[in-house]
N, C-alpha and C. Protein backbone atom coordinates (compact mmCIF):
# COMPACT_ATOMS: atom_id res chain seq x y z
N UNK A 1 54.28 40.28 -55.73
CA UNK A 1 55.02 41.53 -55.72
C UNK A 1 56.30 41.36 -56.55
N UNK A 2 56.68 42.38 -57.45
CA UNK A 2 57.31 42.43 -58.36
C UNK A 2 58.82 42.80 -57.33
N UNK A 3 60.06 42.13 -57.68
CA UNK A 3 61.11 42.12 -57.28
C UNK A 3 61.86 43.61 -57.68
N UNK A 4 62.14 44.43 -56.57
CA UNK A 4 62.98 46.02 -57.50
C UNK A 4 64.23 45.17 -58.01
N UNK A 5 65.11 45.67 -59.05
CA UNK A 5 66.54 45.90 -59.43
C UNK A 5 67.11 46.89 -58.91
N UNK A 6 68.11 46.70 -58.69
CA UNK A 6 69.02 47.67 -58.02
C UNK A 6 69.97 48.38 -59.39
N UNK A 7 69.44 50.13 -59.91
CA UNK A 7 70.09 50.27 -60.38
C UNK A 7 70.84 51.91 -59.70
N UNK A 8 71.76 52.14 -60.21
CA UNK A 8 72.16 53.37 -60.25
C UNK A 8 71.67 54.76 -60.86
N UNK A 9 71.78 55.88 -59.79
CA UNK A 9 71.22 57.04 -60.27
C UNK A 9 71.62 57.45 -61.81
N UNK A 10 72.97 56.86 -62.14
CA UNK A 10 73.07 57.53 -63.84
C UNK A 10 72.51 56.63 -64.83
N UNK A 11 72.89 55.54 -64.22
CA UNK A 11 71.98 54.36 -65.35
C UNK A 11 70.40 54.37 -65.09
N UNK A 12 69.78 55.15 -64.26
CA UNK A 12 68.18 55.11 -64.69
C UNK A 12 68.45 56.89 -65.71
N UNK A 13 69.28 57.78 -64.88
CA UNK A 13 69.40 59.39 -66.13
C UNK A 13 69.32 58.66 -67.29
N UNK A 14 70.22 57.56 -67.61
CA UNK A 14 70.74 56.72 -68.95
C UNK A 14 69.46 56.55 -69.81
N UNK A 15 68.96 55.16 -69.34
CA UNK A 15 67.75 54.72 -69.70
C UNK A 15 66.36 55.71 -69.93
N UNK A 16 65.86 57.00 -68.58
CA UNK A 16 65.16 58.13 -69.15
C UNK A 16 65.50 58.90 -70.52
N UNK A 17 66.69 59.03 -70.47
CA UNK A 17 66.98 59.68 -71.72
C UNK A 17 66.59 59.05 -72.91
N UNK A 18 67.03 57.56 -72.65
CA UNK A 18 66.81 56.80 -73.98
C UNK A 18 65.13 56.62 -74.60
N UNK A 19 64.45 56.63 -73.36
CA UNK A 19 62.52 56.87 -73.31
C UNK A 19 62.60 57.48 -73.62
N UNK A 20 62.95 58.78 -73.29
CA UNK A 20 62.80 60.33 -73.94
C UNK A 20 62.64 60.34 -75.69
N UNK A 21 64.49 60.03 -75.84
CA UNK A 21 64.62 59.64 -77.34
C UNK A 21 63.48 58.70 -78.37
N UNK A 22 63.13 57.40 -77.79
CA UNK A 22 62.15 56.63 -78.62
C UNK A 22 61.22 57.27 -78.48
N UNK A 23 60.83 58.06 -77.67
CA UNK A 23 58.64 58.66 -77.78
C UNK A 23 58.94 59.67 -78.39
N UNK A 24 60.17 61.03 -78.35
CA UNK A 24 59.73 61.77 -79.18
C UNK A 24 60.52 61.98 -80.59
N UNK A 25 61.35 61.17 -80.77
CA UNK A 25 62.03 61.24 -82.13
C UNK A 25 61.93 60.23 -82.73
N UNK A 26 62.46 58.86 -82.42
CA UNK A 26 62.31 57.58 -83.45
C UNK A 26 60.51 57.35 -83.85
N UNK A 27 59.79 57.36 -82.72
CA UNK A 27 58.23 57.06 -82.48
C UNK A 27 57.83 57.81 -83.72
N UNK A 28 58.36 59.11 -83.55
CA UNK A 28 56.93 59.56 -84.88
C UNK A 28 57.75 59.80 -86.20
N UNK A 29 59.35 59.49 -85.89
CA UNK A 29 59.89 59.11 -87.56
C UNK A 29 59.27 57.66 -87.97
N UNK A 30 59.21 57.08 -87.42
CA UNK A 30 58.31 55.76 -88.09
C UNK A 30 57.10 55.80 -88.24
N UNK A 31 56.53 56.56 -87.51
CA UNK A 31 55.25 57.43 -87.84
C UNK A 31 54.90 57.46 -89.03
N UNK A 32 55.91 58.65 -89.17
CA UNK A 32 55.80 59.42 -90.39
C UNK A 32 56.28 58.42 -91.98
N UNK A 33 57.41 57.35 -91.68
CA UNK A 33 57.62 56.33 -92.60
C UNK A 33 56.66 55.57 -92.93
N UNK A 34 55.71 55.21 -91.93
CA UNK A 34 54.24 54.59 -92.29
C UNK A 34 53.48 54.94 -93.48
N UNK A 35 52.87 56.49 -92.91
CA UNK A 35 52.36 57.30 -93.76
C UNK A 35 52.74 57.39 -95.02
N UNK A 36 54.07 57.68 -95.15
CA UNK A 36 54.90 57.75 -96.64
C UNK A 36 54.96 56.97 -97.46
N UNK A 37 54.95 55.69 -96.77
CA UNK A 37 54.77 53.75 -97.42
C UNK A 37 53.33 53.52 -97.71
N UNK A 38 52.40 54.15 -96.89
CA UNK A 38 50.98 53.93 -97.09
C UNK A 38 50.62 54.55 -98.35
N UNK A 39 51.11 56.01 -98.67
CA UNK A 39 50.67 56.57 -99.56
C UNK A 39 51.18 55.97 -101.20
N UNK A 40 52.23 55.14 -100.93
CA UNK A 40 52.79 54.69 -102.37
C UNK A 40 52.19 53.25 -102.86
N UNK A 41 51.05 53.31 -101.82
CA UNK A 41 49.77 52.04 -102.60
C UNK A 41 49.86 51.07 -102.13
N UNK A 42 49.60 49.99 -102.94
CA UNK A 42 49.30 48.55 -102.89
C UNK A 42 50.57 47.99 -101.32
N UNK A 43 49.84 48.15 -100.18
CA UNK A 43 50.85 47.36 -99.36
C UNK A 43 51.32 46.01 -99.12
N UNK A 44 51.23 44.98 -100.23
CA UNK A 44 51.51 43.70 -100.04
C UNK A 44 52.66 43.59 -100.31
N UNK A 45 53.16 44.01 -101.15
CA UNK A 45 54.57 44.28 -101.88
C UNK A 45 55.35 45.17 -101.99
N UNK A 46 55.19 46.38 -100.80
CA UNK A 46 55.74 47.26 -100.33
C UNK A 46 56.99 47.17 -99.20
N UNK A 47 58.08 46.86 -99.48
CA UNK A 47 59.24 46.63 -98.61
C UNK A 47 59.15 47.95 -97.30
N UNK A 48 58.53 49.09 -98.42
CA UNK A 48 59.38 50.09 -97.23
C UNK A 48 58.52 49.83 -95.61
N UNK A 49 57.05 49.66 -96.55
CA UNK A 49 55.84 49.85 -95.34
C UNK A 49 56.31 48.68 -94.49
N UNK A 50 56.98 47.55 -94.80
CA UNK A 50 56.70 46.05 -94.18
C UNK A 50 58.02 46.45 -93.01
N UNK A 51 59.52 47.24 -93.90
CA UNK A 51 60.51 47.65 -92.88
C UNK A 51 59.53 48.64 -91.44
N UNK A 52 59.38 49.60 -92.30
CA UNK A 52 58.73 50.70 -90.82
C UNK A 52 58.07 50.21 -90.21
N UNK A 53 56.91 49.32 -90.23
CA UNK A 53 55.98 48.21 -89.46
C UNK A 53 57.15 47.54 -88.56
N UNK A 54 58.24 46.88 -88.96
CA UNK A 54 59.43 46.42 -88.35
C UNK A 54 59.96 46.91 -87.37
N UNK A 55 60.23 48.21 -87.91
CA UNK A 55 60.94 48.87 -86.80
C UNK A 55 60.22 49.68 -86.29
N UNK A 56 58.87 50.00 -86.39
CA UNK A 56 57.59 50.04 -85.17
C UNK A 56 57.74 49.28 -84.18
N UNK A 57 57.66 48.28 -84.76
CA UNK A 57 57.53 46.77 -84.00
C UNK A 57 58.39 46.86 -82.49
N UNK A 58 59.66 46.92 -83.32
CA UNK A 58 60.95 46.92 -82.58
C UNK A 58 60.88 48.12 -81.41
N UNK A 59 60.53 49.15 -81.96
CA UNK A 59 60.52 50.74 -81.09
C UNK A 59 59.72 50.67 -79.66
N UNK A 60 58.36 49.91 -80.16
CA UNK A 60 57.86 49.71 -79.45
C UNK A 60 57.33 49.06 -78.18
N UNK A 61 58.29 47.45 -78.31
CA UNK A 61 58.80 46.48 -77.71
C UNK A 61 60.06 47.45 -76.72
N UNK A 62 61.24 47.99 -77.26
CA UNK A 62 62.23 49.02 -76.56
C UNK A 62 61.11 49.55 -75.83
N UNK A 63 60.67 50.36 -76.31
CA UNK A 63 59.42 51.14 -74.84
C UNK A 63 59.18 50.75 -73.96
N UNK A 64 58.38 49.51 -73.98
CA UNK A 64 57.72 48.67 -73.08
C UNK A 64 58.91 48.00 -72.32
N UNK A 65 59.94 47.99 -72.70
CA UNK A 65 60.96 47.19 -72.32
C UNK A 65 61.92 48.11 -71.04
N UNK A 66 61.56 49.66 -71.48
CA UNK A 66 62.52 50.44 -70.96
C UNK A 66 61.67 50.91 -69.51
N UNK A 67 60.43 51.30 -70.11
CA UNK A 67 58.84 51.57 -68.81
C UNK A 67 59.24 50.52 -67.87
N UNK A 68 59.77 49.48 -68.21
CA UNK A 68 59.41 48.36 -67.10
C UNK A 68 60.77 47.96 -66.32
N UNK A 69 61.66 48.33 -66.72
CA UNK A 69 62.87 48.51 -65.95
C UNK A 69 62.90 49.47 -65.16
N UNK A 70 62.49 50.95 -65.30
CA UNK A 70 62.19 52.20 -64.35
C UNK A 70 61.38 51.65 -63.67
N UNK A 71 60.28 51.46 -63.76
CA UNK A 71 59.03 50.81 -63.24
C UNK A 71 59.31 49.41 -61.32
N UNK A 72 60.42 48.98 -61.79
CA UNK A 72 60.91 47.83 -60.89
C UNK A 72 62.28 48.45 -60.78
N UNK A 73 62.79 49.83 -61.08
CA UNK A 73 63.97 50.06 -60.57
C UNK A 73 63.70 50.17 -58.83
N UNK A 74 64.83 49.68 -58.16
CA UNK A 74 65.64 50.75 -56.90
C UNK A 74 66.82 51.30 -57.13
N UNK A 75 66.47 52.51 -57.42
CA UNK A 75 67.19 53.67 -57.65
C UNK A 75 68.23 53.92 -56.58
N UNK A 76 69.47 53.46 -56.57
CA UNK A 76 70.45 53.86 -55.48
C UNK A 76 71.36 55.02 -56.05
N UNK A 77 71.07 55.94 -55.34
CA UNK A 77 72.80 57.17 -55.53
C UNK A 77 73.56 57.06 -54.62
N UNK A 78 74.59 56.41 -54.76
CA UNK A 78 75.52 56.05 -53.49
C UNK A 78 76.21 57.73 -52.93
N UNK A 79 76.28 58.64 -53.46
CA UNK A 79 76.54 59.88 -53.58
C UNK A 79 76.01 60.32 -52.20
N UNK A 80 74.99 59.69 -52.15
CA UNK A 80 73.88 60.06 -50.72
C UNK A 80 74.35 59.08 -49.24
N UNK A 81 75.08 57.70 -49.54
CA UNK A 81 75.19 57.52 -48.69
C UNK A 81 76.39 58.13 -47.49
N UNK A 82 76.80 58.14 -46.58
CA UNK A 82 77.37 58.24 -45.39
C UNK A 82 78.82 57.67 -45.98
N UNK A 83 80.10 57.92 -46.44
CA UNK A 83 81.16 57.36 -46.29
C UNK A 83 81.35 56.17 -45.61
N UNK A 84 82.14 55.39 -46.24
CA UNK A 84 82.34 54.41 -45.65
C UNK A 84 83.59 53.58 -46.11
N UNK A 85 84.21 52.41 -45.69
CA UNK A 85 84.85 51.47 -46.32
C UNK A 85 84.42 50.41 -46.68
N UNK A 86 82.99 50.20 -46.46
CA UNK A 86 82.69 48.75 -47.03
C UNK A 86 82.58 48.86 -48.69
N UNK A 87 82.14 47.82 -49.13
CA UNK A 87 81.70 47.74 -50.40
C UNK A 87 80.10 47.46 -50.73
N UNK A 88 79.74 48.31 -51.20
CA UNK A 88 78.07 48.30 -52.01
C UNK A 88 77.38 48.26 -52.52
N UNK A 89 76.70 48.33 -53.27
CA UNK A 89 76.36 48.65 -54.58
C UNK A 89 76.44 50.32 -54.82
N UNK A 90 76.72 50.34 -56.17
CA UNK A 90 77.02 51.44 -56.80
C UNK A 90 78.64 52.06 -56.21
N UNK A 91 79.18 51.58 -54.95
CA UNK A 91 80.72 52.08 -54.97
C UNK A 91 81.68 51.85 -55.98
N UNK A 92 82.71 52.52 -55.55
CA UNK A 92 84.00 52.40 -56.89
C UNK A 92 85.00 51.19 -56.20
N UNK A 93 85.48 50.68 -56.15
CA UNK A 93 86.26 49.90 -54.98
C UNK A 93 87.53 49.49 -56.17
N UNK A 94 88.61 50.18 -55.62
CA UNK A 94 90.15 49.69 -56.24
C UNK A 94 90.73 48.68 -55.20
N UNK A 95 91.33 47.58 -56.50
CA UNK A 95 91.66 46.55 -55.79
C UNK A 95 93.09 46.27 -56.27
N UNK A 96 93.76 45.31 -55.35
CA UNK A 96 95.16 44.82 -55.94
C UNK A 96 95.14 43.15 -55.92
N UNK A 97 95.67 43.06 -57.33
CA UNK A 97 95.75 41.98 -57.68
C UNK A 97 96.58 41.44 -56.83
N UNK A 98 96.96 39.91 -55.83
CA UNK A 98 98.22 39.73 -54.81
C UNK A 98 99.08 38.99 -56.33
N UNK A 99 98.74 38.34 -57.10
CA UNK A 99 99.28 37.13 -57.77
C UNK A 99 100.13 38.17 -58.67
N UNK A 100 99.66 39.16 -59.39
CA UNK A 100 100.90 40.29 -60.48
C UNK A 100 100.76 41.65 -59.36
N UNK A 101 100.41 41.64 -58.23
CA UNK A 101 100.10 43.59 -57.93
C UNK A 101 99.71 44.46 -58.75
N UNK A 102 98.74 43.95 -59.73
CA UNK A 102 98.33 44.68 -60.63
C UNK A 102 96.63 45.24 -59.52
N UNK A 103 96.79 46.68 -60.28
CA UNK A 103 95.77 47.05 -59.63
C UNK A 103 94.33 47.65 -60.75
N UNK A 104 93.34 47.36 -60.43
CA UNK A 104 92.06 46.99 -60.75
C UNK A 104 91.17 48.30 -60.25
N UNK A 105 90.36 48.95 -60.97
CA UNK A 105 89.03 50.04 -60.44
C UNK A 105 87.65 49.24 -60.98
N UNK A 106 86.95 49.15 -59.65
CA UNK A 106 85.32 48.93 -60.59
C UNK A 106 84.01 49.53 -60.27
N UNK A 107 83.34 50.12 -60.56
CA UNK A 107 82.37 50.25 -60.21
C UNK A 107 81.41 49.00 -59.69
N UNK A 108 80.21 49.22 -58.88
CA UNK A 108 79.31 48.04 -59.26
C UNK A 108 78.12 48.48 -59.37
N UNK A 109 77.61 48.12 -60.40
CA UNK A 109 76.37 48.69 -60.93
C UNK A 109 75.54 47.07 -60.97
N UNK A 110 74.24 48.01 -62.03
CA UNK A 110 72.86 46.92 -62.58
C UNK A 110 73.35 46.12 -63.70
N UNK A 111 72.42 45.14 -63.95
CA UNK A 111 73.01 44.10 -64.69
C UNK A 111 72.82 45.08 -66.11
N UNK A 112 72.38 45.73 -66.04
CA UNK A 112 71.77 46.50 -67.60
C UNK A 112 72.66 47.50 -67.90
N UNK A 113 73.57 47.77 -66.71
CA UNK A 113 74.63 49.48 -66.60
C UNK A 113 76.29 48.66 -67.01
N UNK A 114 76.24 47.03 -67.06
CA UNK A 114 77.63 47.09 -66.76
C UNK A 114 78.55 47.12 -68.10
N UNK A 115 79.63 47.46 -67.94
CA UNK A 115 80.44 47.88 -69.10
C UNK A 115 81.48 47.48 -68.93
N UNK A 116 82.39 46.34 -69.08
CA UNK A 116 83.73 46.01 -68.26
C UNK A 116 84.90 47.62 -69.19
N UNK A 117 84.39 47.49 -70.40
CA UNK A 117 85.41 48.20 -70.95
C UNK A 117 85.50 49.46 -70.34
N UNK A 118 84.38 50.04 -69.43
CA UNK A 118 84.54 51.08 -68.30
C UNK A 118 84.34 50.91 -67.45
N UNK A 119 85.12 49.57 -67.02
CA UNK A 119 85.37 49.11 -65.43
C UNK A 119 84.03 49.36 -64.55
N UNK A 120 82.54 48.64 -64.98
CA UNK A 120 80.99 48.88 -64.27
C UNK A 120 81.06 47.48 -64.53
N UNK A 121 81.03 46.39 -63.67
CA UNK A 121 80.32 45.06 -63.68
C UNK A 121 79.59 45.03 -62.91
N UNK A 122 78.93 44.43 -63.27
CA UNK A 122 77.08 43.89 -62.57
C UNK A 122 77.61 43.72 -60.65
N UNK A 123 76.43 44.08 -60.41
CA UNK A 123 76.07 43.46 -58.75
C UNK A 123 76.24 41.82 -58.83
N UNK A 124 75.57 40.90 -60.19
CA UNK A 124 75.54 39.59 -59.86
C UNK A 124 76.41 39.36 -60.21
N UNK A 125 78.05 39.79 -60.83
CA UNK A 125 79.43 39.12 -61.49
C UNK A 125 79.77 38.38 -59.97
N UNK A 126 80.69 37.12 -60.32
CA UNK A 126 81.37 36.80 -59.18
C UNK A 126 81.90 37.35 -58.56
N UNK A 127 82.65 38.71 -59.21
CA UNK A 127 83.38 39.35 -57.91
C UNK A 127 83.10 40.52 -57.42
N UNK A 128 81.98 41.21 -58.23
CA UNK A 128 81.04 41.89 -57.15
C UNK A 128 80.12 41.16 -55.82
N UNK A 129 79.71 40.14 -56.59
CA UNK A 129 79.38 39.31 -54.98
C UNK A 129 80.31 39.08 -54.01
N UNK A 130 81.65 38.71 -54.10
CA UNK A 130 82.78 38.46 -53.50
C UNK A 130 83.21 39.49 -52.92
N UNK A 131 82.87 40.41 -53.45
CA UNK A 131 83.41 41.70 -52.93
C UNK A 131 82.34 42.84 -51.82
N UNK A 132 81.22 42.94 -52.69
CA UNK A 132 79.95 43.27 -51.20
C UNK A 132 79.91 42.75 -49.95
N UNK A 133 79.73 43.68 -49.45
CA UNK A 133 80.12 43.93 -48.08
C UNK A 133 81.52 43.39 -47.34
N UNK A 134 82.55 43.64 -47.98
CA UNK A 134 83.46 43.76 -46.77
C UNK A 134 83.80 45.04 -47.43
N UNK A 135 85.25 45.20 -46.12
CA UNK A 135 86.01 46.38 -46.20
C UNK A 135 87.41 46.48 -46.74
N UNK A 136 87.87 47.83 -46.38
CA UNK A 136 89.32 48.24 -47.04
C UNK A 136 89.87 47.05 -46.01
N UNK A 137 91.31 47.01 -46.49
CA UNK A 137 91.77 45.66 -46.18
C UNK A 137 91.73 44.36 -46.18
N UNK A 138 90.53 44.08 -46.22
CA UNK A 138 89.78 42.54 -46.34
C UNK A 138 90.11 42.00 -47.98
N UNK A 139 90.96 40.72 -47.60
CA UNK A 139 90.97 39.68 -48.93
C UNK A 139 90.54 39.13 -49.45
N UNK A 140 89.89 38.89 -50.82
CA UNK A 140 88.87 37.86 -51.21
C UNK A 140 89.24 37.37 -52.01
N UNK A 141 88.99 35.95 -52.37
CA UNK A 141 89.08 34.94 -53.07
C UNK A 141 87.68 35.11 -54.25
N UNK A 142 88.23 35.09 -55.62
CA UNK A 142 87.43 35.01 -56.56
C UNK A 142 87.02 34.18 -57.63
N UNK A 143 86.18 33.33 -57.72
CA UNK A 143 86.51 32.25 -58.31
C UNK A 143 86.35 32.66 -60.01
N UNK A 144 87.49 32.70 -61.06
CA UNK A 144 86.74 33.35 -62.53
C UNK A 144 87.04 31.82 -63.41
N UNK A 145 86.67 32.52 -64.31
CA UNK A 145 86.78 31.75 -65.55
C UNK A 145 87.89 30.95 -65.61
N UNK A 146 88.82 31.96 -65.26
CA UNK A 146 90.67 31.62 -65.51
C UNK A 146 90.97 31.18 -63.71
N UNK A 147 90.60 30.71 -63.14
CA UNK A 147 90.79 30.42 -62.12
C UNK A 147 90.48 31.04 -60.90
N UNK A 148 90.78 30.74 -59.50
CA UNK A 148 90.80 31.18 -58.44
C UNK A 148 92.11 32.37 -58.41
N UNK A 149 91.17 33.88 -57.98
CA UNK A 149 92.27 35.11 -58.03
C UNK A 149 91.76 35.23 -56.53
N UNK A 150 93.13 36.51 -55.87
CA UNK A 150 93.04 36.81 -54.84
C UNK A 150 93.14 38.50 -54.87
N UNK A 151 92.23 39.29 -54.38
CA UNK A 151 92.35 40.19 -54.55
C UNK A 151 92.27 41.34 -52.78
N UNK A 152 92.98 41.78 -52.68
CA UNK A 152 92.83 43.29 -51.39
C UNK A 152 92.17 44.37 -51.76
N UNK A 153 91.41 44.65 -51.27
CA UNK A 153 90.39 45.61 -51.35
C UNK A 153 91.03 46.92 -50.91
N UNK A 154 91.83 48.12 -51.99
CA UNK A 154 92.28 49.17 -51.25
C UNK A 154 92.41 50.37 -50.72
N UNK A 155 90.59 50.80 -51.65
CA UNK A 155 90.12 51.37 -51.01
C UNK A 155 88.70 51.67 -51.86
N UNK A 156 87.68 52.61 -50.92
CA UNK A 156 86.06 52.48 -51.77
C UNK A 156 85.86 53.89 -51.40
N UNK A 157 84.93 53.96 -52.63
CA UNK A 157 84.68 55.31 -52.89
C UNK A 157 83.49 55.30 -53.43
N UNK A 158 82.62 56.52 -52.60
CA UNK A 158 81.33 56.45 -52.82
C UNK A 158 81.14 57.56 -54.01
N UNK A 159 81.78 57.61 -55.34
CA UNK A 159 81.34 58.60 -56.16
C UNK A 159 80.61 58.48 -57.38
């Protein structure tokens, strides 16, 4: 039995859309680049036909690649769950740094959704693990790159 991923309701919208996009627009522009390369003859020495074959190649691999992530998604909308203060997957959870009081927003998403530059790191980052399942108030120790941080959890939001 195939293991689900845990992703989020916008990052599977994300990924449908992007299926959407390769089957009915890129799919039959390379299609159609085939055809166009086929018709200008001799294909041994035809760059264009050997590119569009390429990025067939490529389109089509993305497909199979994207089917099979929906396919083994678990689809969580935290939107649906019950309020709460713990931390979950897919919550927002703002934190305070203790070492500067600098304060921190993150989502936690799928390994495929995360974006630090819009504050979404993965379920498996260290400090989404560090941080699942406790609550508002609760301190955690994070072990990063740059050392051991301490962070307060100050509040979660299921949006």
């Amino acid at each position: 039995m195939t293991q689900k991923t845990p992703m989020t309701a916008a990052g599977a919208k994300k990924l449908r859309a992007e299926l959407l996009q390769l089957k009915t627009v890129a799919r039959p522009q390379i299609i159609a680049a085939i055809a166009e390369a086929r018709a200008h003859g001799d294909l041994k020495e035809n760059a264009e036909y050997h590119a569009a074959r390429e990025q067939q190649s490529f389109t089509e691999g993305r497909i199979a690649e994207v089917e099979s992530k929906l396919a083994n998604a678990q689809i969580i909308d935290v939107t649906t769950l019950p309020p709460s203060d713990r931390v979950v997957f897919g919550s927002t959870v703002v934190l305070i740094e203790e070492e500067n009081e600098e304060e921190k927003r993150y989502q936690i998403v799928g390994e495929d959704e995360s974006d630090l530059k819009k504050n979404k790191i993965s379920f498996v980052s260290p400090i989404a693990r560090a941080l699942i399942g406790k609550s508002v108030g609760d301190v955690v120790d994070v072990q990063t790159p740059g050392g051991l941080r301490t962070y307060e959890i100050v509040n979660v939001q299921y949006i």
